[in-house]
C-alpha atoms as a PDB file:
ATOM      1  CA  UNK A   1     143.819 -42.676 -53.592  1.00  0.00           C
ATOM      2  CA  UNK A   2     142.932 -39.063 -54.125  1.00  0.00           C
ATOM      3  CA  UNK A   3     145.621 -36.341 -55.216  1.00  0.00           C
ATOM      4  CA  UNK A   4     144.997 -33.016 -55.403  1.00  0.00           C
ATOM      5  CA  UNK A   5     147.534 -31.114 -57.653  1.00  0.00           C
ATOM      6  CA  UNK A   6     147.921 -28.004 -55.109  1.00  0.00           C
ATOM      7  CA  UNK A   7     147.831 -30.120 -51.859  1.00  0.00           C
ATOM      8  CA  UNK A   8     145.401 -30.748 -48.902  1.00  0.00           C
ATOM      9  CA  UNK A   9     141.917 -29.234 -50.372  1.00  0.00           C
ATOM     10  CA  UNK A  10     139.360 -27.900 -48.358  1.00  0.00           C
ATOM     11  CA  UNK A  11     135.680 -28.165 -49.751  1.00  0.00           C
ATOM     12  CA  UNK A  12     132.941 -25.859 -50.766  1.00  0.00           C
ATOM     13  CA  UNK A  13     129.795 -24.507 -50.061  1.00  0.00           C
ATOM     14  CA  UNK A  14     125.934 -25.244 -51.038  1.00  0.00           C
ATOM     15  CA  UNK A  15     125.198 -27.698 -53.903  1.00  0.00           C
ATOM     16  CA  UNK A  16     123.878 -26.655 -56.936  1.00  0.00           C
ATOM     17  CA  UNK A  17     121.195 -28.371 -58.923  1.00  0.00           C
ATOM     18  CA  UNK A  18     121.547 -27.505 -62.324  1.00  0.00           C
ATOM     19  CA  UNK A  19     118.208 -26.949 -64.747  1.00  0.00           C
ATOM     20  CA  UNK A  20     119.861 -27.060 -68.287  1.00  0.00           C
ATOM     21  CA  UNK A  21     122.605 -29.608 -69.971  1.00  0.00           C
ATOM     22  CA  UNK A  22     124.372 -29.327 -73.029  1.00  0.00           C
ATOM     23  CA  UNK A  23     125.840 -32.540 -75.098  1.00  0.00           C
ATOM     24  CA  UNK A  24     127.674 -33.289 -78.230  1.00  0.00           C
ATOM     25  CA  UNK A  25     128.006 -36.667 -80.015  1.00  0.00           C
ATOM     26  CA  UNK A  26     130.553 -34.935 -82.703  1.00  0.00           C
ATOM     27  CA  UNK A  27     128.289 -34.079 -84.940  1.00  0.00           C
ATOM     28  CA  UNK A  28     125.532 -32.049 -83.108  1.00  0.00           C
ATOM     29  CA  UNK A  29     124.303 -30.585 -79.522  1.00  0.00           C
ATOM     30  CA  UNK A  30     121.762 -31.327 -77.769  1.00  0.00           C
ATOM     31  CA  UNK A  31     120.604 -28.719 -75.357  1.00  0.00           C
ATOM     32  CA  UNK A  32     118.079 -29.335 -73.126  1.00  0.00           C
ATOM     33  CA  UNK A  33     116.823 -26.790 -70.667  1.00  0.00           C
ATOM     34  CA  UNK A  34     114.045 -25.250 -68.689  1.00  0.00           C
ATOM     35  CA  UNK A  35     111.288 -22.918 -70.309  1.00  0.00           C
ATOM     36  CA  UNK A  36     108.790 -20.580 -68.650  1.00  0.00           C
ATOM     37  CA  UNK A  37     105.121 -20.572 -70.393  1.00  0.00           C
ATOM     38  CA  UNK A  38     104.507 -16.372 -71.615  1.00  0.00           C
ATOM     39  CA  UNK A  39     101.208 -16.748 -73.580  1.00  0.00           C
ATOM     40  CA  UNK A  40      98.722 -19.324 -74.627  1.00  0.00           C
ATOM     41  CA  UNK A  41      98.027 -22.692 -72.893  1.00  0.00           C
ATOM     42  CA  UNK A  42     101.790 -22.491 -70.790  1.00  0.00           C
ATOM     43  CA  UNK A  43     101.457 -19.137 -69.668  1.00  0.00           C
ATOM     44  CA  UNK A  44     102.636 -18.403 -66.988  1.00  0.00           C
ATOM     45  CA  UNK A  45     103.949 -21.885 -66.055  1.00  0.00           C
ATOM     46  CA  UNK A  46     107.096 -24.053 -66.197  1.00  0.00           C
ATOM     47  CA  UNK A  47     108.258 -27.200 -68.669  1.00  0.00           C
ATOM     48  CA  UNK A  48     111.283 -28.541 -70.510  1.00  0.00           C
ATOM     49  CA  UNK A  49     112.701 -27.968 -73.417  1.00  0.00           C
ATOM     50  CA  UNK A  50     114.933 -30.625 -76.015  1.00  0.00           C
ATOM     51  CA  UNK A  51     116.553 -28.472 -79.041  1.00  0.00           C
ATOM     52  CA  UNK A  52     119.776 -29.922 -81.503  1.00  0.00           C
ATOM     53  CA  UNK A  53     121.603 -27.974 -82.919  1.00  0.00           C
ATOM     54  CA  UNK A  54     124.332 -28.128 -85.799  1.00  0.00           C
ATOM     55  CA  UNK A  55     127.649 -27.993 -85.327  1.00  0.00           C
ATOM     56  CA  UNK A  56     127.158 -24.209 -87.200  1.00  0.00           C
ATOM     57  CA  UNK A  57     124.517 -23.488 -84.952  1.00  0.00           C
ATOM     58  CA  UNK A  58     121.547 -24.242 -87.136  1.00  0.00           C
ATOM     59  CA  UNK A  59     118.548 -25.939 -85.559  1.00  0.00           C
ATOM     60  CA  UNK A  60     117.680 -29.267 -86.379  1.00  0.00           C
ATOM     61  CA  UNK A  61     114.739 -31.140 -86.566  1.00  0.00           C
ATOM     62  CA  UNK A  62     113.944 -33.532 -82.904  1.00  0.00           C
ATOM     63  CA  UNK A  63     113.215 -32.542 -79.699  1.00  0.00           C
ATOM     64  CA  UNK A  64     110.294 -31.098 -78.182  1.00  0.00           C
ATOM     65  CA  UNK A  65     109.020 -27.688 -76.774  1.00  0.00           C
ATOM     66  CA  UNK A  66     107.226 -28.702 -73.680  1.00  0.00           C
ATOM     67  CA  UNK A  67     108.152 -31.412 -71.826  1.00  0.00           C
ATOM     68  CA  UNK A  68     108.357 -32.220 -67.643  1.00  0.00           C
ATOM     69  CA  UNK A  69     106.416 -29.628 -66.006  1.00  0.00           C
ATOM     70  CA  UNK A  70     108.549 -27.553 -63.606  1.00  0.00           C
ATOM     71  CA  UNK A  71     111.712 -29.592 -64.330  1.00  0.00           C
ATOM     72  CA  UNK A  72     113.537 -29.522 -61.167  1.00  0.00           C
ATOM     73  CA  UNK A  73     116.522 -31.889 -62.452  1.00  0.00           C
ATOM     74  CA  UNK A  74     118.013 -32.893 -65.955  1.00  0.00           C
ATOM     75  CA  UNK A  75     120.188 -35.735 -66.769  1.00  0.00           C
ATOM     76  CA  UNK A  76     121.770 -35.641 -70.903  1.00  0.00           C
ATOM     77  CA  UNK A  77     123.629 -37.972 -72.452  1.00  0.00           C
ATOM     78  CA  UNK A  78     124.686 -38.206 -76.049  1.00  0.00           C
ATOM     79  CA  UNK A  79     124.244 -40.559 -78.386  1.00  0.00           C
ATOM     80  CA  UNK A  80     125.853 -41.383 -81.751  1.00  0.00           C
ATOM     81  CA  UNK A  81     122.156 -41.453 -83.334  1.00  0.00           C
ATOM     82  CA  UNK A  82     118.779 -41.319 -82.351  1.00  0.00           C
ATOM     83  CA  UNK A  83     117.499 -39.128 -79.435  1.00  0.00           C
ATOM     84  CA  UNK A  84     119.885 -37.830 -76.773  1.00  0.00           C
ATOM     85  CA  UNK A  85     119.122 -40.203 -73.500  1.00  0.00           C
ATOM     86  CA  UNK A  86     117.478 -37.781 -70.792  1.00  0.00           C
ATOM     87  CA  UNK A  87     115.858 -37.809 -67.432  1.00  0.00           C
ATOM     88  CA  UNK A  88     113.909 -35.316 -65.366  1.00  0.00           C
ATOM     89  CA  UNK A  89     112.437 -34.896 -61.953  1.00  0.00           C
ATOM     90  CA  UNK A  90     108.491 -34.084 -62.549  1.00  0.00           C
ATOM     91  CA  UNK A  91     106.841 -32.174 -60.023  1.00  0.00           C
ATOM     92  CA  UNK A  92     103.452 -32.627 -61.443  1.00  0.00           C
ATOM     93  CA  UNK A  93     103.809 -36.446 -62.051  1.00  0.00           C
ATOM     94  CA  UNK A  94     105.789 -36.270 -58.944  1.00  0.00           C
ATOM     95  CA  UNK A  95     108.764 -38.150 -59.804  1.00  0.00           C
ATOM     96  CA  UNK A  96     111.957 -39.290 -61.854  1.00  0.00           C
ATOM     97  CA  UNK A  97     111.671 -40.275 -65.554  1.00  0.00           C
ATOM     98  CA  UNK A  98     113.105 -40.881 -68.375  1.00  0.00           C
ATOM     99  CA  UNK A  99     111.777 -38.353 -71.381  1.00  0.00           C
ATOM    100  CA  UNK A 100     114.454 -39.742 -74.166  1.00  0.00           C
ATOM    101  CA  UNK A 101     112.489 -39.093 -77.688  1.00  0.00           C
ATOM    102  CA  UNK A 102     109.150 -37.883 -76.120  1.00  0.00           C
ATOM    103  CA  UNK A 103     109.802 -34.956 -73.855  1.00  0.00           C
ATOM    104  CA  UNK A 104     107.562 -36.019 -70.559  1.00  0.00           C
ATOM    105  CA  UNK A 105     104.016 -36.355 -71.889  1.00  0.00           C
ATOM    106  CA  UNK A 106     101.729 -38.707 -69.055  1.00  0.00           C
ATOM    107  CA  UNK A 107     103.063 -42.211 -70.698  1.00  0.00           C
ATOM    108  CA  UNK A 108     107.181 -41.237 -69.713  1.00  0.00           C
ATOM    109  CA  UNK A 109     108.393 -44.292 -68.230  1.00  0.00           C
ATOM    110  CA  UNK A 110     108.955 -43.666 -64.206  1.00  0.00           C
ATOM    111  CA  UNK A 111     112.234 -44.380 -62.734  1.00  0.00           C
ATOM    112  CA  UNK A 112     111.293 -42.983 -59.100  1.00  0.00           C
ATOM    113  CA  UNK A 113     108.273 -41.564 -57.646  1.00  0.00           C
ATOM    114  CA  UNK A 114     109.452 -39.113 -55.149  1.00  0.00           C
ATOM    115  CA  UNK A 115     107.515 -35.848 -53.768  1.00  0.00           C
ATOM    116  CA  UNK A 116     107.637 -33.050 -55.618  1.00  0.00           C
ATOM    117  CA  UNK A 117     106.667 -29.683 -56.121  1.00  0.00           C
ATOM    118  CA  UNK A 118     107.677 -26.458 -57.685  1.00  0.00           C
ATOM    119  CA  UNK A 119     110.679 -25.196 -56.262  1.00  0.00           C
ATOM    120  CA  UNK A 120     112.052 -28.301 -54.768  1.00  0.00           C
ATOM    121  CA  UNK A 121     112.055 -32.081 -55.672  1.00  0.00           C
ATOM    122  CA  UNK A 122     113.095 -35.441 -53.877  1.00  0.00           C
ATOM    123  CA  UNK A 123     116.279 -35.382 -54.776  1.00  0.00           C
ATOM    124  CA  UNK A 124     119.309 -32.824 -55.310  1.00  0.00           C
ATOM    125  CA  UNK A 125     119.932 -33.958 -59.397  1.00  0.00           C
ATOM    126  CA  UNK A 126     122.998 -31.828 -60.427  1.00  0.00           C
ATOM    127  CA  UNK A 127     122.387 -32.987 -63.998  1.00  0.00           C
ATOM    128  CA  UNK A 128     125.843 -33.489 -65.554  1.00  0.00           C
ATOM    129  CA  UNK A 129     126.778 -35.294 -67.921  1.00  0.00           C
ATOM    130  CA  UNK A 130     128.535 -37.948 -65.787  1.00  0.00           C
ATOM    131  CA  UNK A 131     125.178 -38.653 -63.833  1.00  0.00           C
ATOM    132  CA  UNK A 132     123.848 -40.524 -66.305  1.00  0.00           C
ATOM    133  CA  UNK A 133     126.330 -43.395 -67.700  1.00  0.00           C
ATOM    134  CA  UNK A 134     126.408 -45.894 -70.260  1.00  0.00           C
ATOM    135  CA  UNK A 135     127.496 -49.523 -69.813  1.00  0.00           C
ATOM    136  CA  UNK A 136     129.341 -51.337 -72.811  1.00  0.00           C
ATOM    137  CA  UNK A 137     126.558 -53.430 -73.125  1.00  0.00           C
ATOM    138  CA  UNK A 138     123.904 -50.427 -73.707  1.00  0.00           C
ATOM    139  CA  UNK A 139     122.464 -50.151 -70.224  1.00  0.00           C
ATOM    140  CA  UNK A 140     122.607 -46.825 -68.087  1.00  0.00           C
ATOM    141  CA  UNK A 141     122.724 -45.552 -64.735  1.00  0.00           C
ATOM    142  CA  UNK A 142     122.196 -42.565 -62.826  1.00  0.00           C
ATOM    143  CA  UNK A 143     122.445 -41.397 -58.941  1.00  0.00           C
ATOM    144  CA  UNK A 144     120.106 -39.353 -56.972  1.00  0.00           C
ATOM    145  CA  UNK A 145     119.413 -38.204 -53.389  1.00  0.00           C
ATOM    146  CA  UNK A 146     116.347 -39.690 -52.449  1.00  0.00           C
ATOM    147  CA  UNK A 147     113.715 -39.928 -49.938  1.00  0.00           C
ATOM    148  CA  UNK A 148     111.662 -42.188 -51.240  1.00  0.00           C
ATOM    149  CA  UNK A 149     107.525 -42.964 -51.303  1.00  0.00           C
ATOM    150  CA  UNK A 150     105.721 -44.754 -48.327  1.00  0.00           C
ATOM    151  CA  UNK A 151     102.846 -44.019 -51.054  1.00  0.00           C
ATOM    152  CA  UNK A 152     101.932 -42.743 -54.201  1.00  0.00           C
ATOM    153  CA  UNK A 153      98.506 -41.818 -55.292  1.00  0.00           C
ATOM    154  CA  UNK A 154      97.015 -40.206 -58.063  1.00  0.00           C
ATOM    155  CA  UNK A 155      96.368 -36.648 -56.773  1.00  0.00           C
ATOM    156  CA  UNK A 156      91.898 -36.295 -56.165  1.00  0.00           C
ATOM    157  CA  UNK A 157      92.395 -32.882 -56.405  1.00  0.00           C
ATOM    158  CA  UNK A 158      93.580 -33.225 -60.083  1.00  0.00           C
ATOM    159  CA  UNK A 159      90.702 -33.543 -62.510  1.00  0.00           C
ATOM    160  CA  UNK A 160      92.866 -34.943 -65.485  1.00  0.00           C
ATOM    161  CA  UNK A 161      94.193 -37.732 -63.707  1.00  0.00           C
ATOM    162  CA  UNK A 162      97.397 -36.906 -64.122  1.00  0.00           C
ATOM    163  CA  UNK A 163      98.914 -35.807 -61.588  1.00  0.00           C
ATOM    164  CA  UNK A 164     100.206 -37.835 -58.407  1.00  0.00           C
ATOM    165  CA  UNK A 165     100.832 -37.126 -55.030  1.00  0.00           C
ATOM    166  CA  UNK A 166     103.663 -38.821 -52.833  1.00  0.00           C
ATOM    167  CA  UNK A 167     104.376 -39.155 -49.225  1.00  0.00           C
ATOM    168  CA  UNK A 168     107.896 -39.454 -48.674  1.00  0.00           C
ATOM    169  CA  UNK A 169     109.851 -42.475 -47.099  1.00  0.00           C
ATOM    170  CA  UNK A 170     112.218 -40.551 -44.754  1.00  0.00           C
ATOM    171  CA  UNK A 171     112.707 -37.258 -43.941  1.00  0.00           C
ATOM    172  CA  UNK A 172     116.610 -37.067 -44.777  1.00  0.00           C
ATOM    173  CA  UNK A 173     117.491 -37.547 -48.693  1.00  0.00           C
ATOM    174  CA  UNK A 174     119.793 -41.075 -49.107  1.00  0.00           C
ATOM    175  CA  UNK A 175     121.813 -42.038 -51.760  1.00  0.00           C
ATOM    176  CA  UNK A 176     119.730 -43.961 -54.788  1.00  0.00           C
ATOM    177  CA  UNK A 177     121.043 -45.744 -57.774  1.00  0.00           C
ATOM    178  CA  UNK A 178     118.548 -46.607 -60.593  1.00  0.00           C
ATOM    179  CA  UNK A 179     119.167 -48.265 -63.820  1.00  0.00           C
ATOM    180  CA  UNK A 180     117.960 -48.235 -67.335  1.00  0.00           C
ATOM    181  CA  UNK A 181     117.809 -51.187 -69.646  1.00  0.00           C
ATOM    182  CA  UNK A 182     118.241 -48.762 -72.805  1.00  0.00           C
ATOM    183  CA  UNK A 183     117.816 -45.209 -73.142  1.00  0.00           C
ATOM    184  CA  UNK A 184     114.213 -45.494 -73.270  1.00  0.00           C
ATOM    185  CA  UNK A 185     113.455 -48.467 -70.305  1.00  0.00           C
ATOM    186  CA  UNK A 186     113.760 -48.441 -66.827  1.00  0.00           C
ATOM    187  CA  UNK A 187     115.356 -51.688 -65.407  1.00  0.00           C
ATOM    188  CA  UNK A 188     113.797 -52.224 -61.862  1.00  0.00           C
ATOM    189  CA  UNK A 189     113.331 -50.213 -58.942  1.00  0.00           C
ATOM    190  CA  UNK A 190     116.201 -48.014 -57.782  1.00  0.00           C
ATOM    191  CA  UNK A 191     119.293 -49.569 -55.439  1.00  0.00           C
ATOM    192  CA  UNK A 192     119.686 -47.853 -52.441  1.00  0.00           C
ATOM    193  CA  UNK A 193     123.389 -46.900 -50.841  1.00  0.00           C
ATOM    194  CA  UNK A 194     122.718 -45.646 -47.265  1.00  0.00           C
ATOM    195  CA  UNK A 195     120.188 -46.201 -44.556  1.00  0.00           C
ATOM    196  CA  UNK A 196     121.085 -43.704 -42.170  1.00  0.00           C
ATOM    197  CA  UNK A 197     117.820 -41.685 -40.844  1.00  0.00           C
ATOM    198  CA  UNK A 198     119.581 -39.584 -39.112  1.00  0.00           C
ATOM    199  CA  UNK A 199     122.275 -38.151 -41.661  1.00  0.00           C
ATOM    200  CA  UNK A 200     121.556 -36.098 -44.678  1.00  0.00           C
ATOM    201  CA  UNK A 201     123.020 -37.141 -48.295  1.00  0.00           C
ATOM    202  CA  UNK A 202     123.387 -34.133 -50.806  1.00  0.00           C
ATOM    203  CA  UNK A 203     125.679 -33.647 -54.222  1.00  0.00           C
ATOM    204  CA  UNK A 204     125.349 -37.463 -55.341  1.00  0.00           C
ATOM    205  CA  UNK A 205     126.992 -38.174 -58.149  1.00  0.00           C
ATOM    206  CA  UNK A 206     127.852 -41.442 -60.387  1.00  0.00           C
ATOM    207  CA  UNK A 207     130.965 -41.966 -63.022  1.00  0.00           C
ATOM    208  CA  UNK A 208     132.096 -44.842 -64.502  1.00  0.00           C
ATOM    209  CA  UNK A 209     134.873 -46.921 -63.258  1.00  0.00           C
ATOM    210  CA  UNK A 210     136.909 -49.293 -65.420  1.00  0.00           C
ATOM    211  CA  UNK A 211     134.750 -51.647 -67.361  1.00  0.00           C
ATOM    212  CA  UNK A 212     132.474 -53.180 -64.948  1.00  0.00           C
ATOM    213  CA  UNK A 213     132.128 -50.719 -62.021  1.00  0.00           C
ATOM    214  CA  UNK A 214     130.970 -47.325 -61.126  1.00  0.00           C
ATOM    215  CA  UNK A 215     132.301 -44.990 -58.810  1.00  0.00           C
ATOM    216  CA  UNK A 216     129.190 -43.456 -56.765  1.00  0.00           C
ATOM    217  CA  UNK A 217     129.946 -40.184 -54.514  1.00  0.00           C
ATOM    218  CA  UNK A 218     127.949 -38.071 -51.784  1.00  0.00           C
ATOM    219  CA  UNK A 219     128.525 -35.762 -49.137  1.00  0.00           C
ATOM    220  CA  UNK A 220     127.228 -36.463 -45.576  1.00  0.00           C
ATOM    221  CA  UNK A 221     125.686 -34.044 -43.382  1.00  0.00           C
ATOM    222  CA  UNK A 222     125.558 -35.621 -39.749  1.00  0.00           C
ATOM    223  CA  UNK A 223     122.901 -34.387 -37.028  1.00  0.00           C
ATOM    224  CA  UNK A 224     120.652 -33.512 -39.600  1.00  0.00           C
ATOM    225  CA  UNK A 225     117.539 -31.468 -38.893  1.00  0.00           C
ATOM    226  CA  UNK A 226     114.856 -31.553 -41.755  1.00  0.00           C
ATOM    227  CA  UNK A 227     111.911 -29.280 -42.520  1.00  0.00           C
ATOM    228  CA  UNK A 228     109.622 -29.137 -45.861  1.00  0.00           C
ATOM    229  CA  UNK A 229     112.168 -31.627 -47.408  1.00  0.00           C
ATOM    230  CA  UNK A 230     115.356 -29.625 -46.755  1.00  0.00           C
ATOM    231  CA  UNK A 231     117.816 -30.289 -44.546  1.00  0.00           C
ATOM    232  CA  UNK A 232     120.627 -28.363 -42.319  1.00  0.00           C
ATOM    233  CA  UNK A 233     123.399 -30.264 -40.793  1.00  0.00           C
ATOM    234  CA  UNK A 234     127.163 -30.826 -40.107  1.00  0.00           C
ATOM    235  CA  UNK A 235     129.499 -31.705 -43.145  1.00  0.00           C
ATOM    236  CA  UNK A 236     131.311 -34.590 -42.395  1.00  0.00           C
ATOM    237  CA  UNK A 237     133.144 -35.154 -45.912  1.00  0.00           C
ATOM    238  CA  UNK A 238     133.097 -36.246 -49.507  1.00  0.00           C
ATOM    239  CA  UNK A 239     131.924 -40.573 -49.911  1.00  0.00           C
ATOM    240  CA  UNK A 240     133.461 -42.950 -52.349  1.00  0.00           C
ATOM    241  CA  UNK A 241     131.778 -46.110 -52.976  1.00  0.00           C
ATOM    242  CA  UNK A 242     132.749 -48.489 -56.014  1.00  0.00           C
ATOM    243  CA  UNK A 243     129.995 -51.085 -56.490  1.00  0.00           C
ATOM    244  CA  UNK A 244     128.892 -52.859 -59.880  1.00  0.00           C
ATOM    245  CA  UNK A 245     126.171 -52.784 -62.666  1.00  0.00           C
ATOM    246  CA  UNK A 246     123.977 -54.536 -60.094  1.00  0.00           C
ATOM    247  CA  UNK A 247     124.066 -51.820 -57.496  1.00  0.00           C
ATOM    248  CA  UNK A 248     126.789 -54.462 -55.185  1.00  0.00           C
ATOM    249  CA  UNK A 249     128.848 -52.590 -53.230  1.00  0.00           C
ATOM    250  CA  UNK A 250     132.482 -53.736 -54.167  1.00  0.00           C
ATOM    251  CA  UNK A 251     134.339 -51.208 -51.587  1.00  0.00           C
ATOM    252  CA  UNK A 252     133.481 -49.873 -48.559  1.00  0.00           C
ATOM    253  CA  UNK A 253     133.506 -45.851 -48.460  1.00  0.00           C
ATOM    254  CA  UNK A 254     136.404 -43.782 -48.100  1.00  0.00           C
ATOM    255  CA  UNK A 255     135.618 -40.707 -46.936  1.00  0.00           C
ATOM    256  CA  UNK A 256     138.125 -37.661 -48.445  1.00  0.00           C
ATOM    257  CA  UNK A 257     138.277 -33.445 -48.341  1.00  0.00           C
ATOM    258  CA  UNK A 258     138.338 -33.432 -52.082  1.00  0.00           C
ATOM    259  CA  UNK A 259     134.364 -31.938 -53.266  1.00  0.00           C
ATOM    260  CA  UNK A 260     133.181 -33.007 -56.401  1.00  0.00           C
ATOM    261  CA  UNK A 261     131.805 -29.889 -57.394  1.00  0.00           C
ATOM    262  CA  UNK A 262     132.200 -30.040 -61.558  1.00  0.00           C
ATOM    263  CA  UNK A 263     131.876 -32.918 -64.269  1.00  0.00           C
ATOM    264  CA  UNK A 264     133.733 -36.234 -63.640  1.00  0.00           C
ATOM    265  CA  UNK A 265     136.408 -37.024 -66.381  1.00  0.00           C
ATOM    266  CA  UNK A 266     137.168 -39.891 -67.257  1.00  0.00           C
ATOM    267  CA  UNK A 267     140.514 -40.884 -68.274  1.00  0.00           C
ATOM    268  CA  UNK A 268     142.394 -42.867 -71.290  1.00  0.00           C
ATOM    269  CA  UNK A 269     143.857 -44.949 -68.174  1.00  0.00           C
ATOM    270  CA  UNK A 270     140.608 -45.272 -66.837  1.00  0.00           C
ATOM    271  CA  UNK A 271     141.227 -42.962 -63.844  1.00  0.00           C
ATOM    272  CA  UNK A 272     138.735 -39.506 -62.934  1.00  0.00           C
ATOM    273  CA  UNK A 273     139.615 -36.220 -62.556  1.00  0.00           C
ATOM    274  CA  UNK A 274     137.440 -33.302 -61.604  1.00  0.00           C
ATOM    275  CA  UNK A 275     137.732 -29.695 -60.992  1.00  0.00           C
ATOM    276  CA  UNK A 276     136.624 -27.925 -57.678  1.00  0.00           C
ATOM    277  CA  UNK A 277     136.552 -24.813 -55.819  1.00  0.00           C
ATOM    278  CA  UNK A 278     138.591 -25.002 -51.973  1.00  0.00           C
ATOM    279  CA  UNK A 279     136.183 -22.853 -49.997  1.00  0.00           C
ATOM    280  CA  UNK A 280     134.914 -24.725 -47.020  1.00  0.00           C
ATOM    281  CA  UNK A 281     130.734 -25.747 -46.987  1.00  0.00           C
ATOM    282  CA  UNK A 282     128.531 -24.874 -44.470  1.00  0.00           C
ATOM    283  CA  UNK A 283     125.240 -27.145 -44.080  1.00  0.00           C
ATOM    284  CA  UNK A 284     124.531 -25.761 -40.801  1.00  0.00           C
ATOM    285  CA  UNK A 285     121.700 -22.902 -41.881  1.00  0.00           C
ATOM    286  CA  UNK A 286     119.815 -21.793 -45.236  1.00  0.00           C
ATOM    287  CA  UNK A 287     122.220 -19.955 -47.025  1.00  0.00           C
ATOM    288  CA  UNK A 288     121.061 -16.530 -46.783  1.00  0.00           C
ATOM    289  CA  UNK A 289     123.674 -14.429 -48.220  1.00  0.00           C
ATOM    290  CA  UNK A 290     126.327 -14.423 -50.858  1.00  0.00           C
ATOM    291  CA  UNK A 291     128.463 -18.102 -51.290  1.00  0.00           C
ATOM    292  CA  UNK A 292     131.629 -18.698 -49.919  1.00  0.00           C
ATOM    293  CA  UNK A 293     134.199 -17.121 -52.519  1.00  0.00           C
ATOM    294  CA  UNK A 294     138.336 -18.102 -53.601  1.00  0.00           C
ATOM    295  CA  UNK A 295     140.412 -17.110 -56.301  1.00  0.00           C
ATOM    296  CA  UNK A 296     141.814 -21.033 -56.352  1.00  0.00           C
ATOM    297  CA  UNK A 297     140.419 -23.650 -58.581  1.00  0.00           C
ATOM    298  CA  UNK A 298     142.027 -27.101 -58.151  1.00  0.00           C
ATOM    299  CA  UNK A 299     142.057 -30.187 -59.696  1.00  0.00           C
ATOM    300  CA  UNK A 300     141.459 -33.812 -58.299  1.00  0.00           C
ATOM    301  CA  UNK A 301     141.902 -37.107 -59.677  1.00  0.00           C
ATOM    302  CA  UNK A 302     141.226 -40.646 -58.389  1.00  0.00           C
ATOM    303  CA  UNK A 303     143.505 -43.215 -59.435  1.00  0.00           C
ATOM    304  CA  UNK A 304     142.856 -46.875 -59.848  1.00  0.00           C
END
């Protein structure tokens, strides 16, 4: 069940997707973050960025300066040594992948091809730390909104052969879960939650659940209407799926008021607990002018 410490909630408005990530392992940071090119061969044009940093704020050596070109999504997670595990969403290589170690040079490892371009990806990515989660046994998994490739092609127009071009699946995003085998190998192809053409899937998120499960969550958007890969509908409430390391689904959803709007927590007792804003959303148009606003932040958690 769901509590919420101040009563009944009421959810907020648009999703974010968040471009930068910080992480600490207890002995450094890792921040990783978007960069825009001003001079030489990146000017004027978007990449990644991977910097540590001490726990005095020195810089240390790792990392990279240029990475996924016009990184529309970052996933961090620390590590107690080695490179930080992280993922992007590539609009030039037109996909998901993992950049742990090597920033995104042409060789990253591809978890998804989805269409992209600047601006705007596949997939709403928020990024957070609890989007990208580590088994016991060493393997990982993340959740995305996706749309999927009926193709993907190398782009003609592209004279280094680099860069791809992908016609998407469906025109509504649904919920994906893909899997790593370590922090630097993909395990498969992505698991996919929903099938539902006609509804729209934003703000998917994945935390882990006890030992041997993960909690996956998205919000549903019913009579959607889609144009240039974004979508308006009706919210229809906050999904909560358990399924296991294999992508099974273990529960059916339950469907709550509670948004999941910050990072997931997990618990000594195994339980989650997030913070989140009551203002309700509106999916219905573009959001044109300021967000919805309250003075009342509340906590959730999810008990097992």
């Amino acid at each position: 069940m769901v509590r919420d410490r101040h009563g009944e909630s009421r959810p907020e408005g648009s999703n974010d997707r968040a471009r930068c990530q910080l992480a600490w392992n207890g002995k450094k940071y890792g921040a990783y973050f978007v960069v825009h090119g001003a001079g030489g061969f990146a000017d004027g044009h978007f990449g990644d960025k991977m910097q540590y940093v001490s726990a005095k704020g020195a810089k240390l050596s790792g990392g990279w300066s240029w990475g996924c070109s016009h990184n529309e999504g970052i996933a961090l997670r620390a590590e107690p040594t080695g490179a930080f595990t992280s993922l992007c969403f590539d609009d030039w290589r037109s996909g998901l992948f993992v950049s742990t170690g090597i920033g995104a040079p042409d060789n990253a490892p591809v978890v998804q091809r989805e269409q992209c371009w600047a601006g705007y990806c596949g997939g709403t990515f928020p990024g957070r730390t609890g989007d990208l989660v580590k088994s016991s046994t060493g393997r990982y998994a993340t959740a995305f909104a996706s749309r999927g490739a009926a193709s993907a092609v190398t782009n003609p127009d592209d004279a280094s052969g680099r860069g791809w071009t992908v016609k998407p699946k469906t025109k509504t995003h649904q919920v994906a879960v893909a899997f790593l085998k370590n922090r630097h190998t993909p395990a498969g192809k992505p698991v996919y939650l929903t099938n539902a053409p006609g509804t729209e899937h934003v703000n998917v998120r994945v935390a882990p659940y006890g030992k041997d499960r993960l909690l996956v969550s998205w919000e549903s958007l019913k009579n959607a209407k889609c144009a240039n890969g974004t979508c308006t509908g009706t919210f229809t409430g906050t999904h909560l799926r358990l399924i296991d390391w294999n992508g099974t689904f273990k529960t059916p959803d339950k469907v709550v008021k509670a948004r999941i709007t910050g990072d997931i927590a997990a618990l000594a007792d195994g339980s989650l607990t997030w913070a989140y804003t009551p203002a309700t959303p509106s999916y219905t148009k573009p959001l044109t002018g300021p967000s919805p606003t309250t003075k009342t932040l509340r906590i959730a958690r999810l008990e097992r």
